[in-house]
C-alpha atoms as a PDB file:
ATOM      1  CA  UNK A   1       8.909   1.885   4.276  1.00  0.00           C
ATOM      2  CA  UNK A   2       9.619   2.766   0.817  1.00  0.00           C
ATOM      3  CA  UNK A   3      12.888   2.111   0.410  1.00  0.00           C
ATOM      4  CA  UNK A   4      11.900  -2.261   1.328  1.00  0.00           C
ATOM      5  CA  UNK A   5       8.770  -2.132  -1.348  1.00  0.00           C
ATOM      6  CA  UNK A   6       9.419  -3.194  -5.081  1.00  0.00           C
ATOM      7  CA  UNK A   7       6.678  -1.562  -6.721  1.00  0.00           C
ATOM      8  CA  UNK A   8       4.583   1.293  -4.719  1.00  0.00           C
ATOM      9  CA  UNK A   9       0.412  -0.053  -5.440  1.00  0.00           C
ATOM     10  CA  UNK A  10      -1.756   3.194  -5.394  1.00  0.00           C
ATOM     11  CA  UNK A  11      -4.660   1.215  -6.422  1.00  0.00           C
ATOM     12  CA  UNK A  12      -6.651   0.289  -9.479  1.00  0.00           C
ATOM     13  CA  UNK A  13     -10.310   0.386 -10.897  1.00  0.00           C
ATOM     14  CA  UNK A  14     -12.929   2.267 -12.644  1.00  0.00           C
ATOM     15  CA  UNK A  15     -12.474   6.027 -11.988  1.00  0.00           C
ATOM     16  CA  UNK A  16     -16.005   6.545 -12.168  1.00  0.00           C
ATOM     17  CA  UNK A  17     -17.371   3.607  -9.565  1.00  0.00           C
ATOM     18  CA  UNK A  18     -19.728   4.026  -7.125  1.00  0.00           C
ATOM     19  CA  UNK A  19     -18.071   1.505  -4.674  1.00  0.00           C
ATOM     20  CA  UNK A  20     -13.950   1.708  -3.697  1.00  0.00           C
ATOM     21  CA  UNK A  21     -12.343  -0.588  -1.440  1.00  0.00           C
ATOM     22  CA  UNK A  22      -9.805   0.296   0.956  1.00  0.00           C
ATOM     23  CA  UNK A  23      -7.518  -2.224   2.444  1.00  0.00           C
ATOM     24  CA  UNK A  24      -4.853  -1.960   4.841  1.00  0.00           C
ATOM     25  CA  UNK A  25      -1.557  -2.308   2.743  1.00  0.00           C
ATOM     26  CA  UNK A  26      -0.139  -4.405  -0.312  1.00  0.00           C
ATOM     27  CA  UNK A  27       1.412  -7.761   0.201  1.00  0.00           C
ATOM     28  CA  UNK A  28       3.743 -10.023  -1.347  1.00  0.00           C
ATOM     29  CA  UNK A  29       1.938 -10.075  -4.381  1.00  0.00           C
ATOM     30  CA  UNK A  30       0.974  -6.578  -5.171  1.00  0.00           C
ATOM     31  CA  UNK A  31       4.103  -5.745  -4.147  1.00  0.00           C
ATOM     32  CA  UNK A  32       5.669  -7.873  -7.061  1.00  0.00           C
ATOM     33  CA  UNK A  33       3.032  -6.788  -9.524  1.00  0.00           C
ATOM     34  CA  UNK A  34       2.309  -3.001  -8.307  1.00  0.00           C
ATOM     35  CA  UNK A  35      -1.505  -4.178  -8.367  1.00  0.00           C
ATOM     36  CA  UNK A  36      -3.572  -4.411  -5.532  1.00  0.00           C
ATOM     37  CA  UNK A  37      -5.124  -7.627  -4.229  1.00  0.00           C
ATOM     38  CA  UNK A  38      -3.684  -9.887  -6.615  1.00  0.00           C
ATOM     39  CA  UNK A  39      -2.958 -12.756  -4.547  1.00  0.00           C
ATOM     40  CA  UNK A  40      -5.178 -15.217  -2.556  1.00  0.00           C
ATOM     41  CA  UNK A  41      -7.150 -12.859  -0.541  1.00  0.00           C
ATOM     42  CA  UNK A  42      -7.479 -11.014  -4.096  1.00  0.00           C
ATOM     43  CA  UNK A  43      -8.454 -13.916  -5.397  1.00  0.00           C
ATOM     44  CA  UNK A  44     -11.456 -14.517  -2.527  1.00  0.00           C
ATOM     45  CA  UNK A  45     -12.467 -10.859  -3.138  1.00  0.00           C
ATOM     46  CA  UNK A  46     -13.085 -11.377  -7.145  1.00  0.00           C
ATOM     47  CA  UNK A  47     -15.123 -14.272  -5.308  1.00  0.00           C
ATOM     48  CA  UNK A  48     -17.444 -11.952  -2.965  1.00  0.00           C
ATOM     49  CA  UNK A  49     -17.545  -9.247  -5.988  1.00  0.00           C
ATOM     50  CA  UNK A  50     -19.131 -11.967  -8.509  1.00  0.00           C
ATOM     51  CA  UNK A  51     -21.228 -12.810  -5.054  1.00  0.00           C
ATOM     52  CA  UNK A  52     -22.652  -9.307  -5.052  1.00  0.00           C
ATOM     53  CA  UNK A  53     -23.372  -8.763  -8.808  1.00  0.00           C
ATOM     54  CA  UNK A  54     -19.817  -6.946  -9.285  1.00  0.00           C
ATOM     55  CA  UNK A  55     -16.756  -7.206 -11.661  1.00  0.00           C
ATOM     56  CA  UNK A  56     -13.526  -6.080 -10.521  1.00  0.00           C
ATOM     57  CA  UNK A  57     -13.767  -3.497 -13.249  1.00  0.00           C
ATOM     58  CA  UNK A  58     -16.181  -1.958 -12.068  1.00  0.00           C
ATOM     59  CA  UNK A  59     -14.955  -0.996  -9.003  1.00  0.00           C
ATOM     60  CA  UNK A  60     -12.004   0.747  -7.449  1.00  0.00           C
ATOM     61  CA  UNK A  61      -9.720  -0.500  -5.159  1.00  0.00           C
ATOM     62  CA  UNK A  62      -6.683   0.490  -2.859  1.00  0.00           C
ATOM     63  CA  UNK A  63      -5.130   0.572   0.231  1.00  0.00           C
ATOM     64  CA  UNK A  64      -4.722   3.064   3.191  1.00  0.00           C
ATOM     65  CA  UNK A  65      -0.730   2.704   2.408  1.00  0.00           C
ATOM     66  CA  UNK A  66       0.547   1.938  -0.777  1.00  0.00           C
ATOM     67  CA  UNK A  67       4.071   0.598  -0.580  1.00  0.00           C
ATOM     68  CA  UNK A  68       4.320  -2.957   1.776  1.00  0.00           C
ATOM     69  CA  UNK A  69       5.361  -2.540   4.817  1.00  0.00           C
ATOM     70  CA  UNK A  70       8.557  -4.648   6.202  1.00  0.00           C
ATOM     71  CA  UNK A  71       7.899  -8.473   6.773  1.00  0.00           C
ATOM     72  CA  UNK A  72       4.119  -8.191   5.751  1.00  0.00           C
ATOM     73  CA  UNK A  73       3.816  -6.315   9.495  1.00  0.00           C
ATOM     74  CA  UNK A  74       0.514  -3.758  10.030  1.00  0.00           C
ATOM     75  CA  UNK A  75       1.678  -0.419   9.037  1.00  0.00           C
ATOM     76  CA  UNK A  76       2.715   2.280  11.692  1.00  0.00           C
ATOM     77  CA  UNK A  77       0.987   5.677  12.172  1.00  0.00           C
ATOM     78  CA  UNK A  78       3.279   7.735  10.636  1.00  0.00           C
ATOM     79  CA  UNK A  79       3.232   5.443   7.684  1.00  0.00           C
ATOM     80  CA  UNK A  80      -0.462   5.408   7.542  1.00  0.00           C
ATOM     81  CA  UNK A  81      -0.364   9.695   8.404  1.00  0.00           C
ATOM     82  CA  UNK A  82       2.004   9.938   5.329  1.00  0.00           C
ATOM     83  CA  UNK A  83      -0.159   8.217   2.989  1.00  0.00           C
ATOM     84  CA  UNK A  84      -3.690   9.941   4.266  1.00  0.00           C
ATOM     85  CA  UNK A  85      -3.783  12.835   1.376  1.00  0.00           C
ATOM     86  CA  UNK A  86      -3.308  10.547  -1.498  1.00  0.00           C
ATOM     87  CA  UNK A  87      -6.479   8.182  -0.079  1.00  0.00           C
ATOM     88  CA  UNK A  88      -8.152  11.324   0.143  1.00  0.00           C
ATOM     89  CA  UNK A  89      -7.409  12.482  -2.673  1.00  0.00           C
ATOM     90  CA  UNK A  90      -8.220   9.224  -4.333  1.00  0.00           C
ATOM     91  CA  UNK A  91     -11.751   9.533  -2.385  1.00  0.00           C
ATOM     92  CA  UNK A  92     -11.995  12.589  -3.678  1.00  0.00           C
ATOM     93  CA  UNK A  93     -11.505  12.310  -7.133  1.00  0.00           C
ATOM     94  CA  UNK A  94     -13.738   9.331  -7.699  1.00  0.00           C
ATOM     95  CA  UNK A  95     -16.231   9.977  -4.985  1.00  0.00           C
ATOM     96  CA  UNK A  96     -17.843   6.849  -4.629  1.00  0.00           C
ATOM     97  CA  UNK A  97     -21.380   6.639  -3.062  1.00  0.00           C
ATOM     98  CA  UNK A  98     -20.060   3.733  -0.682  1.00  0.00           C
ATOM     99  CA  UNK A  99     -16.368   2.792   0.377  1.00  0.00           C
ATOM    100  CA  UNK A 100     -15.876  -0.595   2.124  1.00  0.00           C
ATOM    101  CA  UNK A 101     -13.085  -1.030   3.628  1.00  0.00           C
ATOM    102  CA  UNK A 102     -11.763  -3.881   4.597  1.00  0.00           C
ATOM    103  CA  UNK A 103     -10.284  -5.162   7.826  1.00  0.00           C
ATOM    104  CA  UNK A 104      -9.221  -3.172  11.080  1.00  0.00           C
ATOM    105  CA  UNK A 105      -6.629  -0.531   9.557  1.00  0.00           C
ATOM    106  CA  UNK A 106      -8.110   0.870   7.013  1.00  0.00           C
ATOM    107  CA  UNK A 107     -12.154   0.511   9.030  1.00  0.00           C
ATOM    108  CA  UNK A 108     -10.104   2.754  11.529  1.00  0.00           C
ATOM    109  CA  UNK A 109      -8.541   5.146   8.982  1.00  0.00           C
ATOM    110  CA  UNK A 110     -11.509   5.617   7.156  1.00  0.00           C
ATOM    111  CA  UNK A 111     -13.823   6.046  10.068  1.00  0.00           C
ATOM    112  CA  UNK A 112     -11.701   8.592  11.469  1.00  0.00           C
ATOM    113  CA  UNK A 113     -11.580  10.772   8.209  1.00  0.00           C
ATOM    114  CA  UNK A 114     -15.255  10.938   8.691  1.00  0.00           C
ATOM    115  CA  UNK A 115     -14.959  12.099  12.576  1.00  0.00           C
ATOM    116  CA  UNK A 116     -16.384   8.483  13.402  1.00  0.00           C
ATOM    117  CA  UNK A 117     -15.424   6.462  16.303  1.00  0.00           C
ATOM    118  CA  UNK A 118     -13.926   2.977  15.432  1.00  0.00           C
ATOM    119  CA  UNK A 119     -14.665  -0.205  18.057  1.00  0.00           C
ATOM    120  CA  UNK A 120     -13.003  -2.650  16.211  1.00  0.00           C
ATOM    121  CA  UNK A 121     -13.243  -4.682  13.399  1.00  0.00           C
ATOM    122  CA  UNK A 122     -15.088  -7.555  15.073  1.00  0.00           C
ATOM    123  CA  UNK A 123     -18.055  -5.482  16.033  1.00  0.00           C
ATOM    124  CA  UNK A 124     -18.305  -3.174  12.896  1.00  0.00           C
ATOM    125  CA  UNK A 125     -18.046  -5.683  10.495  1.00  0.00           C
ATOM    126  CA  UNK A 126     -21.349  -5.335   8.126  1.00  0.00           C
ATOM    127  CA  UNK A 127     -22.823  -2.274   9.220  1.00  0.00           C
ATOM    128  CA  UNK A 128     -23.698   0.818   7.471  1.00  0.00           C
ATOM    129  CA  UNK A 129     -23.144   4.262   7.962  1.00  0.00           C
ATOM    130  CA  UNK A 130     -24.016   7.325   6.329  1.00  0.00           C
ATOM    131  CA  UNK A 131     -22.017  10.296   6.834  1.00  0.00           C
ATOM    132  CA  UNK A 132     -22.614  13.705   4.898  1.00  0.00           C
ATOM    133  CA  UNK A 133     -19.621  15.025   3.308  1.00  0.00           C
ATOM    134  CA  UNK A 134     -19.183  18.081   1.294  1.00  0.00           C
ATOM    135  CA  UNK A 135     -19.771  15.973  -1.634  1.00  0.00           C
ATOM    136  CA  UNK A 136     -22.565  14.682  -0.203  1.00  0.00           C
ATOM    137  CA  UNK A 137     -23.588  11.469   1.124  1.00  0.00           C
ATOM    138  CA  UNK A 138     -21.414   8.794   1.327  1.00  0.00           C
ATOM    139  CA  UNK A 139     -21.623   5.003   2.696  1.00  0.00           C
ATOM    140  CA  UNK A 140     -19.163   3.236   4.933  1.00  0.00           C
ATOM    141  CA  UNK A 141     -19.442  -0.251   5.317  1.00  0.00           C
ATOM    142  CA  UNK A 142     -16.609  -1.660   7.535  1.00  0.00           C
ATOM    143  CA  UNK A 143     -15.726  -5.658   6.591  1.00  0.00           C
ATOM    144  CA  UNK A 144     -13.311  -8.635   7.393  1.00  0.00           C
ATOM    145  CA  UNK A 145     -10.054  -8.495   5.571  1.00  0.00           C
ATOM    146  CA  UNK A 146     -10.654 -11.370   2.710  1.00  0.00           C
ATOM    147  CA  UNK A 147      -6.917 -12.281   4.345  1.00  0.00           C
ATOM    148  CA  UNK A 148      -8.664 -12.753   7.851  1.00  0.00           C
ATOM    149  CA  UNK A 149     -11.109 -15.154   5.895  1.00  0.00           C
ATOM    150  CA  UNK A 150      -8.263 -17.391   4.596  1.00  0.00           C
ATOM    151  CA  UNK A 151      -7.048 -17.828   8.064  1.00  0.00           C
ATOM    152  CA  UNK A 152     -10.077 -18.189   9.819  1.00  0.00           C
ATOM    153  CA  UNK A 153     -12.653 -19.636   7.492  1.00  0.00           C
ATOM    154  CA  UNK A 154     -15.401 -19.560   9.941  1.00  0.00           C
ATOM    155  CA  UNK A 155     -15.251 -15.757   8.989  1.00  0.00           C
ATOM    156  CA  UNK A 156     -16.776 -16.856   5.852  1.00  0.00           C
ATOM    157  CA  UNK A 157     -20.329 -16.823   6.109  1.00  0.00           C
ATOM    158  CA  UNK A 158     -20.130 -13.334   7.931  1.00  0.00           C
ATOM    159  CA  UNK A 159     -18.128 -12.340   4.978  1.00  0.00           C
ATOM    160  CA  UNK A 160     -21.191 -13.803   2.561  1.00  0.00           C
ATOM    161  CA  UNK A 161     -23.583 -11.842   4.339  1.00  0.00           C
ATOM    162  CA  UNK A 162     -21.261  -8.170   4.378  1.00  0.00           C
ATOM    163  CA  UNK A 163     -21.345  -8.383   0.456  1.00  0.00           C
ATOM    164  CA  UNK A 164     -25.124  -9.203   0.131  1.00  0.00           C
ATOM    165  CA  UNK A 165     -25.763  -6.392   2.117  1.00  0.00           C
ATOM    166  CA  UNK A 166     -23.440  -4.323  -0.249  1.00  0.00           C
ATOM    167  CA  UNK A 167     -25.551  -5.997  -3.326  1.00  0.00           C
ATOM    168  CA  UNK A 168     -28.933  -4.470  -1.753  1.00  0.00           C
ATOM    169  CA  UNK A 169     -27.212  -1.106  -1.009  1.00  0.00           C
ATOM    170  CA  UNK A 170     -26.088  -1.315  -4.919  1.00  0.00           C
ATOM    171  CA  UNK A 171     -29.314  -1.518  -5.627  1.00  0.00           C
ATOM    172  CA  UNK A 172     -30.562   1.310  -3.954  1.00  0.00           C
ATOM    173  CA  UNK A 173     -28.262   3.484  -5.736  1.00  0.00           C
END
């Protein structure tokens, strides 16, 4: 995978934030630029951030992989197995109180780093879990891709909703 990509995108954002987002792999864009979420569904997540009382600084973001996989397709296993210990370490290293990750790849990923069992994007979208890790408690909250919200708009309002609940959890910190 790799060898297609222009620029590998291991992600971006304060090193010190309390919330990371994890998509599922760069595109087009963040390919060309070697930033992540950078083009239109970046674009709707600066959106939802601002929605939530966030700035795209203060935050980190990457993906599960970080080079784009051929034709834009969802990234294989062994891709995704290759890539695990630098989103770990990345997890590590910044330890964020609450990772949200964003559409079905990375919601799986994630979820199964924690020992979790994943049912799908569609029925985990917007809830919270709270897992105790060795550096201690940590929030997972599972949402739509913003990609998934371009293409199916009536996603929107669910979307709305996911990062008002992330605003209150914010909060709460």
């Amino acid at each position: 995978m790799s060898e297609s990509r222009r620029n590998p995108v291991p992600g971006e954002g304060n090193e010190k934030a309390k919330v990371m987002f994890v998509g599922e792999a760069p595109g087009y864009w963040e390919d060309v630029k070697g930033r992540p979420f950078v083009g239109r569904a970046g674009k709707l997540l600066d959106t939802y951030l601002e929605d939530a009382g966030l700035r795209r600084k203060e935050v980190y973001i990457t993906n599960v992989v970080k080079c784009r996989p051929p034709q834009n397709r969802t990234p294989w296993k062994d891709e995704i197995e290759a890539c695990l210990p630098y989103l770990r370490k990345q997890i590590e290293l910044i330890d964020p109180s609450v990772i949200v990750t964003l559409g079905n790849t990375a919601g799986e990923t994630v979820f199964r780093l924690y020992g979790l069992k994943w049912r799908g994007i569609t029925q985990e979208h917007g809830k919270i879990y709270r897992v105790s890790t060795v550096f201690g408690e940590k929030i997972l909250l599972p949402m739509f891709h913003p990609a998934a919200v371009l293409r199916r708009r009536e996603l929107g309002e669910e979307m709305r909703k996911g990062f008002a609940r992330l605003g209150e959890l914010i909060e709460q910190l």
